[in-house]
N, C-alpha and C. Protein backbone atom coordinates (compact mmCIF):
# COMPACT_ATOMS: atom_id res chain seq x y z
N UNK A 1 85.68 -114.83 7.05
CA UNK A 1 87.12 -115.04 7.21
C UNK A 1 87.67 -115.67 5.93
N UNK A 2 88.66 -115.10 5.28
CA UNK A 2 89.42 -115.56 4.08
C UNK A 2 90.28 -116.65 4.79
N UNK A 3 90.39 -117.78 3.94
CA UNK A 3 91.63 -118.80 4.13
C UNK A 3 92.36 -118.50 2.56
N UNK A 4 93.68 -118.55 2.68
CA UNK A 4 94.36 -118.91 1.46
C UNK A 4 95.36 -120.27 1.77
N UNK A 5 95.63 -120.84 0.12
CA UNK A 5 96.54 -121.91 0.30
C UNK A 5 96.82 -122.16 -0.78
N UNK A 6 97.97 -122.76 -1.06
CA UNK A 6 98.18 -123.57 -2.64
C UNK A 6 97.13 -124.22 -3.03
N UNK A 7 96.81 -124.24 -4.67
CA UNK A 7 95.76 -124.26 -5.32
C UNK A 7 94.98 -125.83 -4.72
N UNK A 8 94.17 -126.37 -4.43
CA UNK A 8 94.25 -127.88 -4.42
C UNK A 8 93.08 -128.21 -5.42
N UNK A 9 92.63 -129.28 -5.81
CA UNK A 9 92.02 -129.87 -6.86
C UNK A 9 90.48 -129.28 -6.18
N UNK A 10 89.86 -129.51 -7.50
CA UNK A 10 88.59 -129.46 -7.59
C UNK A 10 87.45 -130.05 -6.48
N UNK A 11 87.88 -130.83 -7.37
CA UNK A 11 87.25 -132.56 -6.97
C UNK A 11 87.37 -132.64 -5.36
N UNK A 12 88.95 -132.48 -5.06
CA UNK A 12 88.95 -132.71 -3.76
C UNK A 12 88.45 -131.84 -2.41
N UNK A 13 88.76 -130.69 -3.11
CA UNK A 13 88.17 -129.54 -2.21
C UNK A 13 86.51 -129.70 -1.61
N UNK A 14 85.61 -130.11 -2.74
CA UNK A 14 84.80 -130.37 -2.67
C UNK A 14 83.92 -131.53 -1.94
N UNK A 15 84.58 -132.56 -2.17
CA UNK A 15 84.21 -133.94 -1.31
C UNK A 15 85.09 -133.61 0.18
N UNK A 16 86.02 -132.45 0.30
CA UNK A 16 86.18 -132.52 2.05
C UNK A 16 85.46 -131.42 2.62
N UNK A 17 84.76 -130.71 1.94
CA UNK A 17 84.39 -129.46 2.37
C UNK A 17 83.07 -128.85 2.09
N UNK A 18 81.73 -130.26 1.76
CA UNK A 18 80.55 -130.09 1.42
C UNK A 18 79.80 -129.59 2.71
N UNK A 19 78.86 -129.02 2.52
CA UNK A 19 77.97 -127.88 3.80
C UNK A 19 77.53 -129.18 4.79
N UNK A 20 77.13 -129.01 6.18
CA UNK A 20 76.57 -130.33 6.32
C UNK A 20 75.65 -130.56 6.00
N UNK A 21 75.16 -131.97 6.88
CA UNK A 21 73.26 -132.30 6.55
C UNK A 21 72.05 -130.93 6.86
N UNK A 22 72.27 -130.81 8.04
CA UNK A 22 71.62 -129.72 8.32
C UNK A 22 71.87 -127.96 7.26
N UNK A 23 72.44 -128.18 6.63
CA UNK A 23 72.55 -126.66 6.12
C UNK A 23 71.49 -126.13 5.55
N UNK A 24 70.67 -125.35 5.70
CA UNK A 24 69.49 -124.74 5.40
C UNK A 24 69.96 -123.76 3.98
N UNK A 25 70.90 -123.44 3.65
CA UNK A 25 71.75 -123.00 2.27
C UNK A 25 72.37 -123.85 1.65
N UNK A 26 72.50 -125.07 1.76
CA UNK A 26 73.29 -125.65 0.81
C UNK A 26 73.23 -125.82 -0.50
N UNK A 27 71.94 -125.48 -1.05
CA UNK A 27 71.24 -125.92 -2.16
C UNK A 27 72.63 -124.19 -3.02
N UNK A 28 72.92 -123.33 -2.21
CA UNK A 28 73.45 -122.23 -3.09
C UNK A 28 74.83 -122.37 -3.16
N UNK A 29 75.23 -123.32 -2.42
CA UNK A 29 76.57 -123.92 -2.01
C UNK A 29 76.70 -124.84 -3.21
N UNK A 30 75.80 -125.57 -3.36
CA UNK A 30 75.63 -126.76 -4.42
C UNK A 30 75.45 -125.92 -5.98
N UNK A 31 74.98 -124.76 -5.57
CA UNK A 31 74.70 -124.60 -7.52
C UNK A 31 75.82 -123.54 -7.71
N UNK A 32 76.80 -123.44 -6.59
CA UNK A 32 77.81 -122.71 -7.32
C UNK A 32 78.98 -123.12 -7.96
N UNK A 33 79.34 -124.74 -6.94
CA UNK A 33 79.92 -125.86 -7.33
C UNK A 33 79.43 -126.57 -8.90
N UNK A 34 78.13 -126.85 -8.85
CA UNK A 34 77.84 -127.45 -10.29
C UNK A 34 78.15 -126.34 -11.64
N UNK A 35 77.52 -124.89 -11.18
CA UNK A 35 77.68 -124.24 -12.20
C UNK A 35 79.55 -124.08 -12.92
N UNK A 36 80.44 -123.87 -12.23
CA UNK A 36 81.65 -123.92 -12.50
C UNK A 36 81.95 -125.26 -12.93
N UNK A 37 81.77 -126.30 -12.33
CA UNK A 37 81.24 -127.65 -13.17
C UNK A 37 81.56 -127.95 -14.65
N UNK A 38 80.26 -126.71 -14.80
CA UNK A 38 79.54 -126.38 -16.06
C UNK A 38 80.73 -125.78 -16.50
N UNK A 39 80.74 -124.58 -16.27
CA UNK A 39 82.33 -124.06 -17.33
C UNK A 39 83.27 -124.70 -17.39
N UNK A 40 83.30 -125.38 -16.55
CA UNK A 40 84.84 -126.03 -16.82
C UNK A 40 84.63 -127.11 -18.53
N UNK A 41 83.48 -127.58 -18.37
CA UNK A 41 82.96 -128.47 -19.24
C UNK A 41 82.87 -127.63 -20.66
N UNK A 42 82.42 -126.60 -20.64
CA UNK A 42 81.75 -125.90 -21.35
C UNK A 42 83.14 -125.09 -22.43
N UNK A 43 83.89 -124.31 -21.54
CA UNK A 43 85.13 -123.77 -21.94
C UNK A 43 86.31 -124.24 -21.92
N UNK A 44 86.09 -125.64 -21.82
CA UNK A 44 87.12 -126.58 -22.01
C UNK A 44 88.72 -126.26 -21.14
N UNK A 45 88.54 -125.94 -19.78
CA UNK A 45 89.18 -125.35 -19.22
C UNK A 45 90.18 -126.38 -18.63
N UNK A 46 92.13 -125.83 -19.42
CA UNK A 46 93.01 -126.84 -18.84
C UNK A 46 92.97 -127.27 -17.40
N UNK A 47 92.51 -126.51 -16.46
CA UNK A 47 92.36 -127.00 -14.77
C UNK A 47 91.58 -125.80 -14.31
N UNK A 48 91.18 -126.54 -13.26
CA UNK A 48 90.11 -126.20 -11.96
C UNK A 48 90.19 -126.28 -10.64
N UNK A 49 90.91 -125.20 -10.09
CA UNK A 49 91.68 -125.79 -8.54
C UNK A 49 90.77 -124.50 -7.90
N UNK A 50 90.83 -125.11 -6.39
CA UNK A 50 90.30 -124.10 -5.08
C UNK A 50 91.97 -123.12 -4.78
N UNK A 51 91.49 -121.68 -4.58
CA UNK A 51 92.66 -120.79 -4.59
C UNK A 51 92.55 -120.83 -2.78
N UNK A 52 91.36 -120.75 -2.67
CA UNK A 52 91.56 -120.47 -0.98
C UNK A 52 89.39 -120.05 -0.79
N UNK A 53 89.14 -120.09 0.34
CA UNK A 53 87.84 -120.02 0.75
C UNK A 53 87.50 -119.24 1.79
N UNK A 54 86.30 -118.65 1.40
CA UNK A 54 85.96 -117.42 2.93
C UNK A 54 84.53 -117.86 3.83
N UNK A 55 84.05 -117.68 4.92
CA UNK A 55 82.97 -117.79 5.90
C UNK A 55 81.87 -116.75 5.05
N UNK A 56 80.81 -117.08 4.40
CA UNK A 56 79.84 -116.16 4.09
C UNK A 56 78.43 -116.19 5.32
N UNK A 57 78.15 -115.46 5.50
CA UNK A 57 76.98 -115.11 6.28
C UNK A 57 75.67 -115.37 5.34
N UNK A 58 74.77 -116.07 5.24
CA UNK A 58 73.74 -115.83 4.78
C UNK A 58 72.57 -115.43 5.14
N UNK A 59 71.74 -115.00 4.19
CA UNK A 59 70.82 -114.48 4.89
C UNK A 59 69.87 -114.54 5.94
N UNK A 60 69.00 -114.32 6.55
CA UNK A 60 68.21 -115.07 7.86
C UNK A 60 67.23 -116.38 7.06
N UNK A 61 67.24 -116.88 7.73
CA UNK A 61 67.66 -117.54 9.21
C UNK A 61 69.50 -117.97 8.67
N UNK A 62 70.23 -116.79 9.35
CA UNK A 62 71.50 -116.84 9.02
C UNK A 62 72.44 -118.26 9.52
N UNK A 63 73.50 -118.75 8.88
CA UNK A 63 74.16 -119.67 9.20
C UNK A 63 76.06 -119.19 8.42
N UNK A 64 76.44 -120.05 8.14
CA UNK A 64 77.80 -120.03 7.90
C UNK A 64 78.19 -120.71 6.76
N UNK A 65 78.43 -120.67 5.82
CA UNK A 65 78.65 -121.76 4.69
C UNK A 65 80.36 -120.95 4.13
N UNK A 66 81.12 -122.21 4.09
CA UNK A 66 82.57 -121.89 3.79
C UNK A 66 82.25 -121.71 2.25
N UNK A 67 82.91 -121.01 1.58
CA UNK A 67 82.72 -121.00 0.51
C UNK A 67 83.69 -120.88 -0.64
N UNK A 68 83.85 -121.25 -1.89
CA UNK A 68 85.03 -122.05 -2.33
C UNK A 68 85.53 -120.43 -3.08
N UNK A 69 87.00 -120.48 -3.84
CA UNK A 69 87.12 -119.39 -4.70
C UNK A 69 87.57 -119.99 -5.67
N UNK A 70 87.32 -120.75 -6.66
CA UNK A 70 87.64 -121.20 -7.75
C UNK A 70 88.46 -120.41 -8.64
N UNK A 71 89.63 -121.30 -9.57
CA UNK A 71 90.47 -120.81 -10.44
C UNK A 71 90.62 -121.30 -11.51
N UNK A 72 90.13 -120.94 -12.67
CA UNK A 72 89.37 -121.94 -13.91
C UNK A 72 91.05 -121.10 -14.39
N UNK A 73 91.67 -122.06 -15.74
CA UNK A 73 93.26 -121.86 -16.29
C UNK A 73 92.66 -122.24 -17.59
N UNK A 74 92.54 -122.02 -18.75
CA UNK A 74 92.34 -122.01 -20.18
C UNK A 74 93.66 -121.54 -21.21
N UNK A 75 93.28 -121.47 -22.05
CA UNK A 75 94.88 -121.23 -22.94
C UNK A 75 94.87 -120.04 -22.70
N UNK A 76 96.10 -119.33 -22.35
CA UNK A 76 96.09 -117.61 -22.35
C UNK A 76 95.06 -117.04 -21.32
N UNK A 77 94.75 -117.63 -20.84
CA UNK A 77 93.62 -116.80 -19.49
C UNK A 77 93.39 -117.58 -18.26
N UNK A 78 93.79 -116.88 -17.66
CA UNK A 78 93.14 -117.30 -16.14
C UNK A 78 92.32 -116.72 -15.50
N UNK A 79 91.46 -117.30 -14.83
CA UNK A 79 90.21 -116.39 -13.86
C UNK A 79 89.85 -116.69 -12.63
N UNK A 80 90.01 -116.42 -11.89
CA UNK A 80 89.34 -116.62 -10.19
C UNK A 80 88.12 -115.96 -9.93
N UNK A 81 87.46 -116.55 -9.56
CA UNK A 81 86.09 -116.30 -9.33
C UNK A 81 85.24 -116.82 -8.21
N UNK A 82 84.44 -116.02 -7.13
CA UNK A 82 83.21 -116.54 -6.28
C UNK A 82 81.93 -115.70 -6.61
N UNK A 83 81.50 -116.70 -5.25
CA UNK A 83 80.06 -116.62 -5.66
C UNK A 83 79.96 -116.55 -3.89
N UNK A 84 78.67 -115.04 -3.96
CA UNK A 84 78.37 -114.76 -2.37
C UNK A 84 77.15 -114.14 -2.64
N UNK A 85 76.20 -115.03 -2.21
CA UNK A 85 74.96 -114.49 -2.41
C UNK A 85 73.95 -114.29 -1.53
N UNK A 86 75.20 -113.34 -0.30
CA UNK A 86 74.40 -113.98 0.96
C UNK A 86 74.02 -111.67 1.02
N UNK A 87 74.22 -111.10 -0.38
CA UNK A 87 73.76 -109.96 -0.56
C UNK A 87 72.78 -109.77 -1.33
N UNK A 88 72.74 -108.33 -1.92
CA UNK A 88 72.27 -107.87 -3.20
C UNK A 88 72.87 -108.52 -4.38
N UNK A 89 72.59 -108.16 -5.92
CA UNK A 89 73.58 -108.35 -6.81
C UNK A 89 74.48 -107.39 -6.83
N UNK A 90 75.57 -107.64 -7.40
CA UNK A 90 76.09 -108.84 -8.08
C UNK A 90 76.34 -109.72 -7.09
N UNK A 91 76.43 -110.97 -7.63
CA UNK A 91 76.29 -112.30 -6.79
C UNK A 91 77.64 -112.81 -7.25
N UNK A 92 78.50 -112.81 -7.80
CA UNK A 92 79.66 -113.14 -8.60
C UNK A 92 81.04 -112.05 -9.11
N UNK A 93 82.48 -112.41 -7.93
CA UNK A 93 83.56 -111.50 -8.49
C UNK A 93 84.25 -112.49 -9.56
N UNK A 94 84.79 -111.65 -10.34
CA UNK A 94 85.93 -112.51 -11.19
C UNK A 94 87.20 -111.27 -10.93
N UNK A 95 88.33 -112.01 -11.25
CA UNK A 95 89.63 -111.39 -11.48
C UNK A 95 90.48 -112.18 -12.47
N UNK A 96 90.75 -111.81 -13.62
CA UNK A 96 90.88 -112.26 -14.96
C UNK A 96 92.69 -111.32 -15.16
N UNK A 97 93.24 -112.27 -15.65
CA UNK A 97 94.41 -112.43 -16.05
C UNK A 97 94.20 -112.94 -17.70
N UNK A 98 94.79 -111.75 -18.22
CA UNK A 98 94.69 -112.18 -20.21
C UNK A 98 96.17 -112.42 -20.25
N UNK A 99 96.86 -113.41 -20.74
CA UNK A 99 97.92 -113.76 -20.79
C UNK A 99 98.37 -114.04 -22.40
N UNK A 100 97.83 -113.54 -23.47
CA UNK A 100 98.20 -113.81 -24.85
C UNK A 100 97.09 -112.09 -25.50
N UNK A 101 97.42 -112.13 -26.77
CA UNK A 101 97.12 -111.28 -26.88
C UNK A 101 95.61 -110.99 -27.42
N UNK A 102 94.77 -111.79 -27.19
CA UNK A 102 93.34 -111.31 -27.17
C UNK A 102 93.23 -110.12 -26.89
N UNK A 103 92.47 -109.31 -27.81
CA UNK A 103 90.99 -107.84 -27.04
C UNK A 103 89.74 -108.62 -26.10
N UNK A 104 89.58 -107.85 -25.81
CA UNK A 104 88.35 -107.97 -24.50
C UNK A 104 87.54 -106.48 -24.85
N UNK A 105 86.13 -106.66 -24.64
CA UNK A 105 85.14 -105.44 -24.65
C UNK A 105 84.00 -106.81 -23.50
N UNK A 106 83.82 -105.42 -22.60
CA UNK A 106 82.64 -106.28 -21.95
C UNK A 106 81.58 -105.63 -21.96
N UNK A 107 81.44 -104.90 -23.04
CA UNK A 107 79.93 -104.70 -23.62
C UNK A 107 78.70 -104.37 -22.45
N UNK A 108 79.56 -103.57 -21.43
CA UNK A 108 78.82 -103.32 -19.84
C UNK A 108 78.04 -104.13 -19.06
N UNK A 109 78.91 -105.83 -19.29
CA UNK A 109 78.47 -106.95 -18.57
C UNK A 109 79.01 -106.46 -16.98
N UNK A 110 79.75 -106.38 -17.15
CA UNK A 110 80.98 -105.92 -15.45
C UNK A 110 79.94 -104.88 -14.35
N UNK A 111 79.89 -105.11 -13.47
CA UNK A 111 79.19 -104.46 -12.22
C UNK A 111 80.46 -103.81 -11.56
N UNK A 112 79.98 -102.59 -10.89
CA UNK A 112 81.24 -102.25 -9.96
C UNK A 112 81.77 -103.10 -8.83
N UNK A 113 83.16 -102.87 -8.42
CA UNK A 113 83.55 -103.62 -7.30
C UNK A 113 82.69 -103.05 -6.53
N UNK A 114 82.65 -102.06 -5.96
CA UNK A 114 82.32 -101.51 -4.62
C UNK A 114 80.47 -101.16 -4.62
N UNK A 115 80.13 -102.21 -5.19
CA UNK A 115 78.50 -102.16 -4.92
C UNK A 115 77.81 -102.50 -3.88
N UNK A 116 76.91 -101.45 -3.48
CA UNK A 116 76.73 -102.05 -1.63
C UNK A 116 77.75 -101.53 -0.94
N UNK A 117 78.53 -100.79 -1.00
CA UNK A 117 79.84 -100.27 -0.02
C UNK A 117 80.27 -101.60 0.38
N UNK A 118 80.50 -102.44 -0.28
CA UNK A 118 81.54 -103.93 -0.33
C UNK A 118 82.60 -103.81 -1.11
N UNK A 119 83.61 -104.33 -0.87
CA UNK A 119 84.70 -104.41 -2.02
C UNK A 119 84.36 -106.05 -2.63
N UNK A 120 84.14 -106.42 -3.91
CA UNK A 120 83.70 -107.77 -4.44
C UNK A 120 85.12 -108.03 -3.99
N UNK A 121 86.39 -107.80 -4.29
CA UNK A 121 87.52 -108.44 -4.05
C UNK A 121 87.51 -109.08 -3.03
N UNK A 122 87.29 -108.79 -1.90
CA UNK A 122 87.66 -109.39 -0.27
C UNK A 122 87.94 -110.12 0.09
N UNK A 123 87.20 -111.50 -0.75
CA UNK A 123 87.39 -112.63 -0.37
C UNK A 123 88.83 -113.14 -1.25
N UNK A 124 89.26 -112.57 -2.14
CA UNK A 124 90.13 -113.06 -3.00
C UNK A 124 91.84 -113.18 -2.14
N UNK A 125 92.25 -113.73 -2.62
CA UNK A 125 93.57 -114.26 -2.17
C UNK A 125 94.80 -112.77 -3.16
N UNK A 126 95.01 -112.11 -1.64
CA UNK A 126 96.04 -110.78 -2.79
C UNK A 126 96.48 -110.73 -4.19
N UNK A 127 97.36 -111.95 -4.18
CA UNK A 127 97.44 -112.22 -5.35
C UNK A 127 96.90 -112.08 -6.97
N UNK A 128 95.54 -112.21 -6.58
CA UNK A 128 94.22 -112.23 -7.46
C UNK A 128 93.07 -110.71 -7.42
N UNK A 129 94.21 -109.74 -6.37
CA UNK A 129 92.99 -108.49 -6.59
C UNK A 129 93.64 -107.48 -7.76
N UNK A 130 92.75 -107.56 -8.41
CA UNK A 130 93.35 -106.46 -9.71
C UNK A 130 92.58 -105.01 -9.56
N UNK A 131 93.27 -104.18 -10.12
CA UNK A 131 92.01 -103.06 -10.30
C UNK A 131 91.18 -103.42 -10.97
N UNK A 132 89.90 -102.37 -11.17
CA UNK A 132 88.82 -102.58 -11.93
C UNK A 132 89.28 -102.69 -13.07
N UNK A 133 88.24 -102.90 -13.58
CA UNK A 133 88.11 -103.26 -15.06
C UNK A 133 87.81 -102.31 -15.73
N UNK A 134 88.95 -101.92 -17.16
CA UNK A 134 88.86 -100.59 -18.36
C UNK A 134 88.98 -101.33 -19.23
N UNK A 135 88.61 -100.91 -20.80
CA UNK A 135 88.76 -101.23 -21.77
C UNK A 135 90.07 -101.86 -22.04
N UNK A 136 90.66 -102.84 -22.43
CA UNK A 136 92.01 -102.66 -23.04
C UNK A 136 92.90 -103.45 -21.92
N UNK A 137 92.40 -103.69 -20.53
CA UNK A 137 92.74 -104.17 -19.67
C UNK A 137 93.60 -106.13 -19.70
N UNK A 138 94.40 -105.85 -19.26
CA UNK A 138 95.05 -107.21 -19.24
C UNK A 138 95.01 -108.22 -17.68
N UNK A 139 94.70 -107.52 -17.12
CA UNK A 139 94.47 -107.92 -15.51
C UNK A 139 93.71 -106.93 -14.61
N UNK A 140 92.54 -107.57 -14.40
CA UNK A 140 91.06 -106.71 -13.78
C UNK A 140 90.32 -107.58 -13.32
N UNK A 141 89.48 -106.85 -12.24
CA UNK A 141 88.45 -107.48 -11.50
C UNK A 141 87.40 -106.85 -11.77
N UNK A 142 86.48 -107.28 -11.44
CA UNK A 142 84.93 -106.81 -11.90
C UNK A 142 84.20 -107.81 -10.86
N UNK A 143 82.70 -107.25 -10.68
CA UNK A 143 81.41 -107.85 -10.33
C UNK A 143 80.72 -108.01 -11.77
N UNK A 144 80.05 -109.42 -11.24
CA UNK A 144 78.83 -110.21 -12.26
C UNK A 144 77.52 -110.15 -11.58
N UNK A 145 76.55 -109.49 -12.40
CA UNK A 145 75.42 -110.09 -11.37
C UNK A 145 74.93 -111.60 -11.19
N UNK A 146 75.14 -112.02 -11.94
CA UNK A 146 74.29 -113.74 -11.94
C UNK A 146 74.81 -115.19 -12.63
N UNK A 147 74.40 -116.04 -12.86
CA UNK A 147 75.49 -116.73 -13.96
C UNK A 147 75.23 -116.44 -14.89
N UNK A 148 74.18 -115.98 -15.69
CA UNK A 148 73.93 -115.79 -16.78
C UNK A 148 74.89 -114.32 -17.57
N UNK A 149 74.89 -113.49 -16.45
CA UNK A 149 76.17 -112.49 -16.90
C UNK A 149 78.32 -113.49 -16.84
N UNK A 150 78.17 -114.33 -15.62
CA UNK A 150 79.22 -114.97 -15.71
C UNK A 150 79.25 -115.74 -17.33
N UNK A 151 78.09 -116.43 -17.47
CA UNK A 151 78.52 -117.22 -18.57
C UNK A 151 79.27 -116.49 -19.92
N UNK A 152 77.95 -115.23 -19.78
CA UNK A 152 78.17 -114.39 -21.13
C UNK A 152 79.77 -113.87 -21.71
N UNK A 153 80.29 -113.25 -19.67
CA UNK A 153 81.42 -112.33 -19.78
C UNK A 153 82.85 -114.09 -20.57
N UNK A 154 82.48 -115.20 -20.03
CA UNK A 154 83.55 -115.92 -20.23
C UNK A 154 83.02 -115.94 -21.56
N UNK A 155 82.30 -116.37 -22.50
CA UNK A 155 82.29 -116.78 -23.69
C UNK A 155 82.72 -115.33 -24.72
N UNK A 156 82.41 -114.14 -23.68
CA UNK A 156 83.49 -113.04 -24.61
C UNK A 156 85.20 -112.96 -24.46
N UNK A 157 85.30 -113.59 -23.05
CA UNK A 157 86.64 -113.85 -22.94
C UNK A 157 87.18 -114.71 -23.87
N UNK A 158 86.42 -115.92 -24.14
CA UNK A 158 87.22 -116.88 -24.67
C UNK A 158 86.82 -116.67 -26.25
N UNK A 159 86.05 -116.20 -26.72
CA UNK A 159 85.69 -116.35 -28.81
C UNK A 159 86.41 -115.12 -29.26
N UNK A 160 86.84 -115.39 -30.40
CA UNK A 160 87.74 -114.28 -31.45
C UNK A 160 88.11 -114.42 -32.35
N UNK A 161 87.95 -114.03 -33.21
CA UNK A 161 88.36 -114.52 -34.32
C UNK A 161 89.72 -115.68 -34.55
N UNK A 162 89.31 -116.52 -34.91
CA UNK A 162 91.17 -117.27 -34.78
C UNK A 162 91.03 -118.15 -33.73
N UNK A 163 90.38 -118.02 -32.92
CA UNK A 163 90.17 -118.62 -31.44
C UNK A 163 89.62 -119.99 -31.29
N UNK A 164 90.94 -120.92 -30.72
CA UNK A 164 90.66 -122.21 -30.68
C UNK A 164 89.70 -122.73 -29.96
N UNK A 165 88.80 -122.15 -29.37
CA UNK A 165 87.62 -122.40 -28.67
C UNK A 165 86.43 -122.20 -30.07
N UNK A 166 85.44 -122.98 -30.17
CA UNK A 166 84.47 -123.81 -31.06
C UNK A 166 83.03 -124.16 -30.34
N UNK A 167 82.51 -123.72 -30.75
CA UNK A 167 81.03 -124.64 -29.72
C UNK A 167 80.81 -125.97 -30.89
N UNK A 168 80.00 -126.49 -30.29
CA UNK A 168 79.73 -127.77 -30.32
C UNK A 168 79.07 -127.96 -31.85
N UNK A 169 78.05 -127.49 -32.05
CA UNK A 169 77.38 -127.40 -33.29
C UNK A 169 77.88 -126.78 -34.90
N UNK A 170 79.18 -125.81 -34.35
CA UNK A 170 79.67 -126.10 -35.17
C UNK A 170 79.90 -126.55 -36.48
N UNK A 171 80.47 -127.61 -36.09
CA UNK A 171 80.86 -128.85 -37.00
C UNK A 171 79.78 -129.53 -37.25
N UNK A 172 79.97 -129.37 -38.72
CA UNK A 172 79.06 -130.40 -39.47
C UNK A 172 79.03 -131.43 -39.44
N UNK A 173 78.29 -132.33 -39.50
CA UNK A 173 78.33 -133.88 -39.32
C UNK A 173 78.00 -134.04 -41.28
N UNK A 174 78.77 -135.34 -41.43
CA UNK A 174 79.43 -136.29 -42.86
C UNK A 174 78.26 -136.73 -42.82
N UNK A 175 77.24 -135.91 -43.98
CA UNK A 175 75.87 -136.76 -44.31
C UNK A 175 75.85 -137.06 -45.54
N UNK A 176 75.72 -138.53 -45.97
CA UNK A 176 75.72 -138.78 -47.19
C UNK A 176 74.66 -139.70 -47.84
């Protein structure tokens, strides 16, 4: 079951809406929360709000875990994104809004929506379902298989030539 609602905080979504004691999945509940965490940290992302949350089924010994749809906001891009890994891969939709004039190539990171005769969209809040994803695209959805494809596809979203995003190492440190 999809819920939608005005965006609410991170932080808060999270401390009212952790799996209980008993959840025999929580540990996937927990690393989908930390990993976005991680990007937010990582891609230096202006905000991090819950768009709205759906009932995932997981696998046997099946249970219920609500599950969040996160909306990471950066300069010129926005992205909504979950995580349902109660399938096959891909384990991860995004729906990406380019709002400045960056190129994008996803270098055939992107999985189809409809893998598994699922639509990845489903859980997304209307608002946030784009068509698939083409070259050249300014607003698209796609499947990720894992984080390691999530991480990749954001760090092509966000680097470009000119592009105020920097990793860390970088910068030289004043050795004298």
């Amino acid at each position: 079951m999809l819920r939608t609602y005005s965006p609410v905080g991170f932080n808060q979504w999270v401390c009212e809406n952790q799996p209980g004691e008993g959840a025999m999945f929580s540990k996937g509940w927990w690393d989908a929360v930390e990993f976005v965490r991680f990007l937010e940290h990582e891609f230096a992302a202006r905000e991090v709000t819950i768009v709205g949350d759906f009932d995932m089924c997981t696998p046997p010994p099946s249970e219920i875990l609500q599950m969040p749809i996160f909306c990471l906001r950066l300069d010129g891009l926005a992205l909504c994104l979950k995580n349902d890994f109660s399938a096959l891969e891909p384990y991860w939709a995004a729906s990406v809004l380019i709002g400045d004039d960056r190129g994008f190539s996803a270098f055939g990171l992107v999985a189809p929506l409809d893998r598994w005769r699922r639509d990845l969209r489903d859980a997304f809040p209307s608002d946030w379902q784009f068509p698939e994803y083409t070259p050249e695209s300014r607003r698209f959805s796609c499947g990720l298989q894992h984080e390691h494809a999530v991480y990749s596809f954001l760090w092509l979203l966000t680097h470009r030539p000119n592009s105020p995003y920097h990793d860390q190492w970088e910068a030289e440190p004043d050795v004298k």
